[in-house]
Every structure is written in structure tokens, then in C-alpha cells.
Protein backbone atom coordinates (compact mmCIF):
# COMPACT_ATOMS: atom_id res chain seq x y z
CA UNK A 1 -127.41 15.99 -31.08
CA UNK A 2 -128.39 19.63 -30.16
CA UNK A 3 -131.62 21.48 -28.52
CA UNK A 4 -133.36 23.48 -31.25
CA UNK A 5 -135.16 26.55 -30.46
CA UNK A 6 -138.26 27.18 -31.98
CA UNK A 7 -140.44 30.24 -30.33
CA UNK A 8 -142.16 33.27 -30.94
CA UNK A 9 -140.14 35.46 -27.96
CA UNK A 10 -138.31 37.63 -30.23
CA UNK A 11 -135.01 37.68 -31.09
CA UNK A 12 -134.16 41.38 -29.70
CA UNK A 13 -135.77 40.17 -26.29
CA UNK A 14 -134.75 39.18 -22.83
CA UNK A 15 -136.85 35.74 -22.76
CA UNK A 16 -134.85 33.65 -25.13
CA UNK A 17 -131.17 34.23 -23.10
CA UNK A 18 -132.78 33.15 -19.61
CA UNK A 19 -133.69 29.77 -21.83
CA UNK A 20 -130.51 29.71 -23.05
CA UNK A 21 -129.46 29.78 -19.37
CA UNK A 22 -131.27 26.97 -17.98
CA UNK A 23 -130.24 24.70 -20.84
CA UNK A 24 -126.80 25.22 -19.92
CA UNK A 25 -127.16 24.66 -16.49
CA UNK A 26 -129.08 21.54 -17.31
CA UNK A 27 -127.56 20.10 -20.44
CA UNK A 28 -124.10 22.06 -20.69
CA UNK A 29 -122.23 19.97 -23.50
CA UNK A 30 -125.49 20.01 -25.80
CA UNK A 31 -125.34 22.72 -28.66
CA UNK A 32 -128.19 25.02 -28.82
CA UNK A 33 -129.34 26.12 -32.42
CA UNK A 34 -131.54 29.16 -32.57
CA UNK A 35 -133.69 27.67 -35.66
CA UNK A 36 -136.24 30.94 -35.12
CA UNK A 37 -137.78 32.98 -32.21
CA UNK A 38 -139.80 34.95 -34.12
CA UNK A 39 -142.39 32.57 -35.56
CA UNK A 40 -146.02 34.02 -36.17
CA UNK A 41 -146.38 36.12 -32.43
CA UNK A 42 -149.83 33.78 -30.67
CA UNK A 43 -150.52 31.96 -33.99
CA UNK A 44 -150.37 28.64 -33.60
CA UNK A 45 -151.58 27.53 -36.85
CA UNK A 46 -149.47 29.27 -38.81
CA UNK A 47 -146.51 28.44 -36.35
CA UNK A 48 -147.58 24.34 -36.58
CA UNK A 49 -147.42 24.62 -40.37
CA UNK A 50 -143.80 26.40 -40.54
CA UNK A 51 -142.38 24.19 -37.70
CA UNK A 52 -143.12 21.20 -39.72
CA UNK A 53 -141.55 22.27 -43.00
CA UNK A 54 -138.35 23.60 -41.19
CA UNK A 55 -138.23 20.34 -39.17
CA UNK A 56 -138.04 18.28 -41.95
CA UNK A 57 -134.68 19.53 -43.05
CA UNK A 58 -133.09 18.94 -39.64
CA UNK A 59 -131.36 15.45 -39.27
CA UNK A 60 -132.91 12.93 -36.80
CA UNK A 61 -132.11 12.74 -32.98
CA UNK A 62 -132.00 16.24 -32.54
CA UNK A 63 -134.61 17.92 -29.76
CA UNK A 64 -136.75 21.13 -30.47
CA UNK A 65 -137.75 22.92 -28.36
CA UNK A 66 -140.91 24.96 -29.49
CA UNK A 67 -142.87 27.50 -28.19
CA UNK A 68 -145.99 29.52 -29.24
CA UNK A 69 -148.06 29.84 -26.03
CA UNK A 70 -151.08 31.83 -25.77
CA UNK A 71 -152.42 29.50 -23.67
CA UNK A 72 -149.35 29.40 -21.49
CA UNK A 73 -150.36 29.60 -17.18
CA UNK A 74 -153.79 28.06 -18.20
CA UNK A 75 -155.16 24.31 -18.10
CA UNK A 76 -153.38 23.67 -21.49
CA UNK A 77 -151.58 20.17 -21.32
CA UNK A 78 -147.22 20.21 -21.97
CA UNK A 79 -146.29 17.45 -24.20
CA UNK A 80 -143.01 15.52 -25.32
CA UNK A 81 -143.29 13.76 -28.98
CA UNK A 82 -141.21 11.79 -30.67
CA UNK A 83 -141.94 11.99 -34.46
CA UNK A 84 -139.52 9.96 -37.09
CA UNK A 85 -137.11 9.47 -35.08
CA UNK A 86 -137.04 13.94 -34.23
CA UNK A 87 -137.81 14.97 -30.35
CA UNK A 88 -140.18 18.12 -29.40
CA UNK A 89 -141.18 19.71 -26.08
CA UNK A 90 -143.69 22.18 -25.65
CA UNK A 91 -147.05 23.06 -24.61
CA UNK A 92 -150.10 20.87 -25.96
CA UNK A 93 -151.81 23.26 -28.07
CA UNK A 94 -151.45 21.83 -31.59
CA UNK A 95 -148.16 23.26 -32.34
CA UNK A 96 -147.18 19.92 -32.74
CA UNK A 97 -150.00 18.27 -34.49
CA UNK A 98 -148.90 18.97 -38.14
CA UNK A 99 -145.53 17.59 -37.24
CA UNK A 100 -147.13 14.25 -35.58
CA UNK A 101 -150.38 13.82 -38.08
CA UNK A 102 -147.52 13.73 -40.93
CA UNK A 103 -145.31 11.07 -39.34
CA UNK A 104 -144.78 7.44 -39.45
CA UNK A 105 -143.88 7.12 -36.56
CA UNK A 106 -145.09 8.57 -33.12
CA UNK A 107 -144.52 8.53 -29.47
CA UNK A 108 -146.30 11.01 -26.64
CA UNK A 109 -145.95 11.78 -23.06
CA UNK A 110 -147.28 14.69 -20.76
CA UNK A 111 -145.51 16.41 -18.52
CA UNK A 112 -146.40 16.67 -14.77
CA UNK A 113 -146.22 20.66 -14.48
CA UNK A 114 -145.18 21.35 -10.83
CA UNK A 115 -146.87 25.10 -10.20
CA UNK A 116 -144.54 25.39 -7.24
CA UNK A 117 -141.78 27.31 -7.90
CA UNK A 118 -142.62 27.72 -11.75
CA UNK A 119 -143.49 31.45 -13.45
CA UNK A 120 -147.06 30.76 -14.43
CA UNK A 121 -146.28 33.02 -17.57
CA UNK A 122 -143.02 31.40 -18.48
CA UNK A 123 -143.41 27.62 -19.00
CA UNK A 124 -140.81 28.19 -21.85
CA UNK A 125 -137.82 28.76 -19.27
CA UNK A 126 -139.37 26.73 -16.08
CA UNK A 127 -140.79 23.83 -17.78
CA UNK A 128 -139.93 22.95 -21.38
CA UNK A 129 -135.83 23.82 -20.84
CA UNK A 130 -135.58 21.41 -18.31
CA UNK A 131 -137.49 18.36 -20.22
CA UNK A 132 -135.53 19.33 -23.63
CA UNK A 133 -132.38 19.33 -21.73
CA UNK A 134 -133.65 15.94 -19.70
CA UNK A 135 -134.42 14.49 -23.26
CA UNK A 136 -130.99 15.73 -24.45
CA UNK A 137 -128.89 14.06 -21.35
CA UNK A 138 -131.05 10.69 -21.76
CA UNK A 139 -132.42 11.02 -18.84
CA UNK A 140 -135.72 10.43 -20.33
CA UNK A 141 -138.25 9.28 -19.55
CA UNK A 142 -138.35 10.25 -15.79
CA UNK A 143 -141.05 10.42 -13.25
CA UNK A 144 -141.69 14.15 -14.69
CA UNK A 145 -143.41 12.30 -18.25
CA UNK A 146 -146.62 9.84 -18.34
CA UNK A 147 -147.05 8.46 -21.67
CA UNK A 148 -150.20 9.33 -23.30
CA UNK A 149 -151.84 8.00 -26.51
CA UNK A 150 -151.73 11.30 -28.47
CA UNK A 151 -152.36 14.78 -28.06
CA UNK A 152 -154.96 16.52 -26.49
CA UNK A 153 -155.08 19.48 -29.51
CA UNK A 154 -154.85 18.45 -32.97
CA UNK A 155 -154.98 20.74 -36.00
CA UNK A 156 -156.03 19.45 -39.54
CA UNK A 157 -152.48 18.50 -40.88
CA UNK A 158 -153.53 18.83 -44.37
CA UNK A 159 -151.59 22.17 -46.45
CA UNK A 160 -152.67 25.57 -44.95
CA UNK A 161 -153.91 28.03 -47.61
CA UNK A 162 -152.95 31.14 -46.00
CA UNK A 163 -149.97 33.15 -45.55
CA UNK A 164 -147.87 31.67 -42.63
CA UNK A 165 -144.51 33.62 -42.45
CA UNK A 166 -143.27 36.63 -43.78
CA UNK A 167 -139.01 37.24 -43.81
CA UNK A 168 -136.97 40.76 -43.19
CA UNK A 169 -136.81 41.05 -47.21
CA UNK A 170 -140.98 40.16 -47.13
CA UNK A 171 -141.14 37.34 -48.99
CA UNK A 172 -144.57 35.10 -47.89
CA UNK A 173 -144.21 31.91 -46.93
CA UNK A 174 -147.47 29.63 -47.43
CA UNK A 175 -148.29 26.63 -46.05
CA UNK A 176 -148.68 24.79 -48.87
CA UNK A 177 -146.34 22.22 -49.73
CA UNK A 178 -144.79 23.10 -53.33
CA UNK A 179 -144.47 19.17 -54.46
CA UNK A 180 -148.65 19.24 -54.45
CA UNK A 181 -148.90 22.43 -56.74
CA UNK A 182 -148.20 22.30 -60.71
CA UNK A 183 -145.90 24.81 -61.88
CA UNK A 184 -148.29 26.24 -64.61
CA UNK A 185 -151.04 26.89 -61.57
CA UNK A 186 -151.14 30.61 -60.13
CA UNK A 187 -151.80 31.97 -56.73
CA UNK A 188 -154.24 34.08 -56.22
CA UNK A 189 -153.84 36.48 -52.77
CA UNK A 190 -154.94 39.96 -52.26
CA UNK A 191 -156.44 40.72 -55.61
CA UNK A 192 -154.00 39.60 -57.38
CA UNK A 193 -153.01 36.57 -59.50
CA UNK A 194 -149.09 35.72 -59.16
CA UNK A 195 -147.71 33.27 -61.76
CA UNK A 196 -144.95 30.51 -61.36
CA UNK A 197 -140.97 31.26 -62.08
CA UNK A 198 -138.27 28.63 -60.83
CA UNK A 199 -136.36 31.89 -58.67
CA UNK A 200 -137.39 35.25 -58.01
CA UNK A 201 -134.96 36.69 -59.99
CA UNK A 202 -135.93 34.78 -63.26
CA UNK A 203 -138.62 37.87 -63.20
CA UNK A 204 -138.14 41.52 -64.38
CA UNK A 205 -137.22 43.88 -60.79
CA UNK A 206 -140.50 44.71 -58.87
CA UNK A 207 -142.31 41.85 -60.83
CA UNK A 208 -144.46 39.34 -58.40
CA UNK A 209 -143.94 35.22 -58.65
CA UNK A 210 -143.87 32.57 -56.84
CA UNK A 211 -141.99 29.29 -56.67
CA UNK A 212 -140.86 26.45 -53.99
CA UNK A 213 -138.76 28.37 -51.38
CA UNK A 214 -135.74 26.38 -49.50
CA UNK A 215 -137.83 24.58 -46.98
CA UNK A 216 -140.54 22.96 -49.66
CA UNK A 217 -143.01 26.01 -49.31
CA UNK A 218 -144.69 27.71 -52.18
CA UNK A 219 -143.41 31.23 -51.41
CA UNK A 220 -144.69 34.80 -52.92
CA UNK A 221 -142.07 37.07 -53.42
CA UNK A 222 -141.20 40.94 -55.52
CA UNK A 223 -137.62 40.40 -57.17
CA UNK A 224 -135.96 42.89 -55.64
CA UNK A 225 -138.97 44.48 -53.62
CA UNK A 226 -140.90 43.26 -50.92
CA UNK A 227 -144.20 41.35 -51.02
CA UNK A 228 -145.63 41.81 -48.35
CA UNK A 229 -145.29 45.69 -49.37
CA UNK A 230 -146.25 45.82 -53.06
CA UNK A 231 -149.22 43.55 -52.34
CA UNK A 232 -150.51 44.29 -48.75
CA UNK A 233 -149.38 40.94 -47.48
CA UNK A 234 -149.92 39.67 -43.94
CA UNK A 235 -149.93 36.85 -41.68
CA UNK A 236 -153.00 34.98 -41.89
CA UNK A 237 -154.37 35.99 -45.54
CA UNK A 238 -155.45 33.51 -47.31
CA UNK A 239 -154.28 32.21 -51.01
CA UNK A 240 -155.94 30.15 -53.40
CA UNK A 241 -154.46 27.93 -56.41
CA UNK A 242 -156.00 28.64 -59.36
């Protein structure tokens, strides 16, 4: 079993160590695997969609921790789920819907947040590290956790036809699921029509493709170049099978 984090707080920055922190004050002989902590900075959507592909690849029992907050310090609810047999803490603002909407299997309970004594701005270190190492330790549920019937945000779980996540090389991660599109379909983003290959490199250098990245995604990449360069690539544009 170990605590994955999942969070948009950088990876260069001071928020993710003083998690760290309290997870090892808390839960000291769990692991802690930093899955990503720079997801898609306030996007939720896009974050939802790219949590629920990388979950998928993680074995069962393990406890993620995910945060994308814009909401954080507001009325927004905090949530544990329990989705096939995976655990996630966080705040209640559909970060976890794709994951849940997609399961078999489904369990939900809100946590009591306590203002006192809690950064209104950091609900990531104060009130989520404490319940994912509570979850961790088994002691769970407590008196912190009511069990609800299901979230109070929910996003369509259905594939997102936009760009979701874009890597240090700039490949583009989609959010469609690559078992749903035929391999002689293209993808149409920015102007441009990109045709399938099985790898980037099957293609000439600085030649566009796409093709079903490690996670399941259908994922736009330059062989030896960067996409999100050579085609003006962003967060949030949208893509089209044709």
C-alpha cells in the first residue's frame, strides 16, 4: 500500500514537501509515490480525465491523494471514494467524478472540515494528508467521515475531446481513450489533420502522428520535435476524430 500524490502544486515548489511532512508524521511506514504535481494548474476537467487514465494502471488498495483546488477555502464539499477497490481524498469538485462514473464499484464519504486551526488556502496539507494517511493506517472510517450517497460535483465521464496534458518533450495527451478510436481515423486539432502511426518514431523527424500513449490515451506528438510547438498546442484545445 502507498499514498499517491496527485496535484497541481508544482514540482519546483514549497507546497508539496510540507504534504510530504504531515504524511510522515501521520502515516510514517506508508510509501509516498509522487504520481504528478503538475497536472493541468485550476483545470479540473482536464485534471479528472488524466487522473483516471493514470489510475487505472496503479494496482488496487493503494490511496491517492489528489488535488486541483480552485475552489479550495470556499463552500466546496472534501470527499473520500473508494472506486474498484482504489482509495482517493480530495476536495469535491469533480476531480473525482470520471474516476467514480467509470467504476463498478463505489463507496463515498465527506469529510467534516474543522476551520479551526486549518489554512483556509491549504486544505491539501491540513485536511486531505491527514484523511489519506487515516485511510492508509486503517483507521478509517472515523468520526472525521459521514458517508454520503455520491458526490456533490459530477462531470460527464464520457472521453474528453480536448487536449488535457502536455509533457517536458510536448507531446499532447487527449482525453480520449485510444481502444474507442480506429487506427485509420485522424485527428484533427489546430488546423491540422494528424494521421495514425503505432510510435512516434515510425514517422520521418519533425513529422506529426498520433497513436495510444502508455496510459491508454490517444496522444499527438512531432518525432523528434515538440507538438505543442510545431502546432500551437495547448491545454484545453479541442480535437476532433475525423
Amino acid at each position: 500500500m502507498a499514498i499517491i500524490l496527485f496535484s497541481d502544486f508544482g514540482s519546483s515548489d514549497l507546497y508539496v514537501g510540507q504534504v510530504e511532512a504531515v504524511l510522515d508524521r501521520y502515516a510514517p511506514a506508508v510509501r509516498v509515490i509522487h504520481l504528478l504535481n503538475d497536472a493541468p494548474s485550476f483545470d479540473i476537467e482536464a485534471s479528472a480525465h488524466l487522473l483516471s487514465a493514470l489510475a487505472h494502471r496503479v494496482p488496487k488498495g493503494h490511496i491517492f491523494m489528489g488535488v486541483v483546488d480552485p475552489g479550495v477555502g470556499t463552500e466546496r464539499g472534501a470527499v473520500v471514494v473508494r472506486a474498484d477497490g482504489r482509495w482517493f481524498v480530495g476536495p469535491d469538485n469533480g476531480l473525482f467524478s470520471v474516476i467514480a462514473g467509470r467504476a463498478a464499484a463505489r463507496q463515498f464519504w465527506q469529510i467534516k472540515v474543522e476551520h479551526e486551526h486549518i489554512a483556509p488556502s491549504f486544505h491539501g496539507r491540513d485536511v486531505f494528508a491527514p484523511m489519506a494517511a487515516a485511510v492508509a493506517t486503517e483507521d478509517f472510517p472515523n468520526s472525521n467521515v459521514t458517508p454520503v450517497g455520491g458526490l456533490q460535483v459530477v462531470l460527464r465521464n464520457e472521453d474528453l475531446a480536448q487536449i488535457i496534458y502536455i509533457d517536458h518533450y510536448g507531446n499532447a495527451f487527449t482525453g480520449l481513450r485510444a481502444a474507442a478510436v480506429s487506427a485509420a481515423a485522424k485527428i484533427a486539432v489546430a488546423g491540422r489533420t494528424i494521421p495514425h502511426a503505432r510510435v512516434f518514431s515510425a514517422v520521418a523527424p519533425g513529422a506529426a502522428v498520433w497513436y495510444e500513449n502508455s496510459i491508454g490515451l490517444v496522444e499527438i506528438a512531432v518525432n523528434r520535435g515538440s507538438a505543442a510547438g510545431v502546432l500551437g498546442l495547448s491545454v484545453g484545445e479541442h480535437v476532433q476524430v475525423v
